[in-house]
C-alpha atoms as a PDB file:
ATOM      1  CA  UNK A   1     104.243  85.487  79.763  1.00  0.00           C
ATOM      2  CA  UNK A   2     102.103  83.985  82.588  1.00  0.00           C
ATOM      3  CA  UNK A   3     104.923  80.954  83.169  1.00  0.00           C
ATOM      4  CA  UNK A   4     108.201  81.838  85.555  1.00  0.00           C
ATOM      5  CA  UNK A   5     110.993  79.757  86.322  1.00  0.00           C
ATOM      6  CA  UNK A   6     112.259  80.228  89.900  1.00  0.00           C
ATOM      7  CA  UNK A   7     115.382  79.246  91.256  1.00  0.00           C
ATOM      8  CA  UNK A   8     115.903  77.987  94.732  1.00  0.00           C
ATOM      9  CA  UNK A   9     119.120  76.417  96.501  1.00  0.00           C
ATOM     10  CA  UNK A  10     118.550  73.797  99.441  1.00  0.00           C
ATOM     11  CA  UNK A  11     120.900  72.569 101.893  1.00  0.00           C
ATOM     12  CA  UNK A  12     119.963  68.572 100.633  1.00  0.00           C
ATOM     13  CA  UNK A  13     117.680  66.919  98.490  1.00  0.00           C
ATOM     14  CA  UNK A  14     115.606  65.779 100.848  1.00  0.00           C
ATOM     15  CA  UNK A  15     114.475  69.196 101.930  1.00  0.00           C
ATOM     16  CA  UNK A  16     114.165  70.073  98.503  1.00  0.00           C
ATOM     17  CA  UNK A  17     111.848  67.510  97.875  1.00  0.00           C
ATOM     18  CA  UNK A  18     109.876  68.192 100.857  1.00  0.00           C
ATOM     19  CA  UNK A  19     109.463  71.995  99.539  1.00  0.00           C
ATOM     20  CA  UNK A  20     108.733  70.800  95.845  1.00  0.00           C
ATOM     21  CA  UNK A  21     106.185  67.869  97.116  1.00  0.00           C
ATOM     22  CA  UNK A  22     104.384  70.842  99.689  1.00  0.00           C
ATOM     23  CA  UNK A  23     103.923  73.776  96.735  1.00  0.00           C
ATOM     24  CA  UNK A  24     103.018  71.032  93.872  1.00  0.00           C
ATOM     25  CA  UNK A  25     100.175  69.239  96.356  1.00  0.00           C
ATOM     26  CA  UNK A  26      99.231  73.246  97.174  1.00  0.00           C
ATOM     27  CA  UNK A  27      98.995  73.881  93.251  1.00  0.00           C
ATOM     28  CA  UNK A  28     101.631  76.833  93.731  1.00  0.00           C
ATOM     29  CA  UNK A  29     104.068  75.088  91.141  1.00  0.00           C
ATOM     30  CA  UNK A  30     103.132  73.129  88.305  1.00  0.00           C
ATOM     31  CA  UNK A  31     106.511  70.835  88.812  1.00  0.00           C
ATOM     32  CA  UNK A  32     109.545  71.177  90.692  1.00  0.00           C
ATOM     33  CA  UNK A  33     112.807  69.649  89.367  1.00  0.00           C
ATOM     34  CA  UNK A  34     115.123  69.045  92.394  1.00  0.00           C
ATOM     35  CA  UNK A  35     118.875  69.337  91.072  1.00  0.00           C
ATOM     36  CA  UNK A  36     121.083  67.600  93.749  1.00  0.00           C
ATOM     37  CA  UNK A  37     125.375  67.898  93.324  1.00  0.00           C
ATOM     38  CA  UNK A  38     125.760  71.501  93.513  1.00  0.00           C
ATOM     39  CA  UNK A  39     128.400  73.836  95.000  1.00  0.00           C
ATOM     40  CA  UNK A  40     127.798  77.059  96.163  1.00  0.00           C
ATOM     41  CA  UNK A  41     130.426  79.503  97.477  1.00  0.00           C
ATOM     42  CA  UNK A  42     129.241  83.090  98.728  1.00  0.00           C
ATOM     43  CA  UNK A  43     129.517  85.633 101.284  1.00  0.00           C
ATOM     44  CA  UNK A  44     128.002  85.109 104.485  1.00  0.00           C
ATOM     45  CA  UNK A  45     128.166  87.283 107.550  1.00  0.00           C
ATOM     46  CA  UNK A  46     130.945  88.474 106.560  1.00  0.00           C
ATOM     47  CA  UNK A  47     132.754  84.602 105.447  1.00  0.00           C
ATOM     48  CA  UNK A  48     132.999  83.093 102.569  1.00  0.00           C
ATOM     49  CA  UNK A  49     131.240  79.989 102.291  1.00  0.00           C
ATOM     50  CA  UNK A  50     131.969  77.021 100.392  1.00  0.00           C
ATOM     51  CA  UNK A  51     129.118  74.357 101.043  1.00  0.00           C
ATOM     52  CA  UNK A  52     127.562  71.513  99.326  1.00  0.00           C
ATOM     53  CA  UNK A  53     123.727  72.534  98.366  1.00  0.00           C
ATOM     54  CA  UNK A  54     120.993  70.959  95.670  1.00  0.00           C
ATOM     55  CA  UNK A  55     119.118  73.489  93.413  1.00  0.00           C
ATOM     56  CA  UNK A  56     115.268  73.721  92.684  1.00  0.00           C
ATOM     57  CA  UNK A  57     114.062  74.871  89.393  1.00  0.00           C
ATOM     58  CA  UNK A  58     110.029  75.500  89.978  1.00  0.00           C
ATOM     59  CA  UNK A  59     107.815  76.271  87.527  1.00  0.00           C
ATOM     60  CA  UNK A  60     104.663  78.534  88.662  1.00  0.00           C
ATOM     61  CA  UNK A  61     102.384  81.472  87.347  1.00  0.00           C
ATOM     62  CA  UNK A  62     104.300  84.083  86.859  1.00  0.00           C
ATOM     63  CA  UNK A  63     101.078  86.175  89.056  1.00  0.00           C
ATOM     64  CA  UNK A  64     101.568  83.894  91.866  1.00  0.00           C
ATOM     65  CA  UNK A  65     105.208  84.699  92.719  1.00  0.00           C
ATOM     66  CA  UNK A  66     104.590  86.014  96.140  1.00  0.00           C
ATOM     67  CA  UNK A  67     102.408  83.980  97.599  1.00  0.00           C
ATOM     68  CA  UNK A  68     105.261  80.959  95.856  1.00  0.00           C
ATOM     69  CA  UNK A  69     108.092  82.782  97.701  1.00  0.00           C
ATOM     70  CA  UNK A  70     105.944  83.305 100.860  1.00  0.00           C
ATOM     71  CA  UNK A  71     105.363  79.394 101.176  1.00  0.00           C
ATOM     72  CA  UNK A  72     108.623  78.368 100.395  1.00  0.00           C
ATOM     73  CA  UNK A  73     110.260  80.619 103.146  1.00  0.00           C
ATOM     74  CA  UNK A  74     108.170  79.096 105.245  1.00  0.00           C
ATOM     75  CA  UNK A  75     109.172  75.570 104.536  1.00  0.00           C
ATOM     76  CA  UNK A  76     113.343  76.483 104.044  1.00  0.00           C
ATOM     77  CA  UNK A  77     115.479  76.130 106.835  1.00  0.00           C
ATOM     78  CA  UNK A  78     118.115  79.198 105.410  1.00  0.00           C
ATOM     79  CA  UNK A  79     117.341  82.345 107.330  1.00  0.00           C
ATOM     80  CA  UNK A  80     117.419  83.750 103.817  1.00  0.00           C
ATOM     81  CA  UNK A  81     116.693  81.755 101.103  1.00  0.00           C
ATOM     82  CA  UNK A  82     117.761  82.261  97.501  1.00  0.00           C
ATOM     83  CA  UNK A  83     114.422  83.351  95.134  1.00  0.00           C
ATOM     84  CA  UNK A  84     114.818  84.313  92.237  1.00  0.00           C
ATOM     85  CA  UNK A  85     111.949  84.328  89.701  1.00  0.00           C
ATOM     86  CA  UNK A  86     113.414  84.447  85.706  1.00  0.00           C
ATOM     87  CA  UNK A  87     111.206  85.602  82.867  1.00  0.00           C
ATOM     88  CA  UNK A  88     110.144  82.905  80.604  1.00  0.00           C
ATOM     89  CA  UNK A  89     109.754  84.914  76.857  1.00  0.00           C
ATOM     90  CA  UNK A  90     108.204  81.631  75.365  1.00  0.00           C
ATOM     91  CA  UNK A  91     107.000  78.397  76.109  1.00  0.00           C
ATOM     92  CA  UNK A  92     105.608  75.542  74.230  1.00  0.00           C
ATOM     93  CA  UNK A  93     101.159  75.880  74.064  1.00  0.00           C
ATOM     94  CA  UNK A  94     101.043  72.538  75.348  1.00  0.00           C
ATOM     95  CA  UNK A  95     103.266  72.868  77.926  1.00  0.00           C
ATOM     96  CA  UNK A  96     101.694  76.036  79.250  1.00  0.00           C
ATOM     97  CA  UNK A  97      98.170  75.013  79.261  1.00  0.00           C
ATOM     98  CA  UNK A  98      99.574  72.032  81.204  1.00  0.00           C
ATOM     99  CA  UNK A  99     101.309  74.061  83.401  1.00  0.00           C
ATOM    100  CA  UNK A 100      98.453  76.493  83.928  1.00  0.00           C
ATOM    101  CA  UNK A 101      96.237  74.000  84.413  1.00  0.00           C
ATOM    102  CA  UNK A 102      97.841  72.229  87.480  1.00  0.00           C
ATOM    103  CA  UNK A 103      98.139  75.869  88.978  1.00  0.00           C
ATOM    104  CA  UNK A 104      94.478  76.828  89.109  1.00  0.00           C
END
């Protein structure tokens, strides 16, 4: 499939928007949905952390992953952000060309 769905947690959703609004205007991501209200609790430096954090769920060329992950560890203020690209196994033909389009 040439679509992928990445994941990406943000401390707020201000800087969330201000990562989706940079790699949509750069034609890196097709659309960004910026999920605030989440809770994340992992292991840090050896501490659990329990912190308030919104979620991104970016929709890009599966092709252009690096150069996507690249950018937005630029932009994220976490000295390692969460990535994560997911295989999309179908997606509706207007949807895709959309999506493809605004890429290219």
């Amino acid at each position: 499939m040439e679509l992928t769905v990445v994941l990406c947690t943000v401390p707020d959703v201000e800087t969330g928007a201000r990562i989706a609004r940079a790699i949509v205007e750069e034609r890196i991501a097709a659309c960004v949905n910026v999920v605030p209200g989440l809770r994340s609790i992992y292991r840090w430096k050896g501490e659990v952390q329990d912190e308030p954090e919104a979620l991104l769920v970016i929709k890009a060329r599966a092709q252009g992953f690096e150069r996507l992950a690249e950018r937005i560890s630029s932009l994220h203020p976490y000295e390692v952000p969460e990535i994560v690209a997911l295989e999309v196994s179908g997606c509706h033909g207007p949807y895709l060309a959309w999506a493809l389009d605004a890429t290219g």
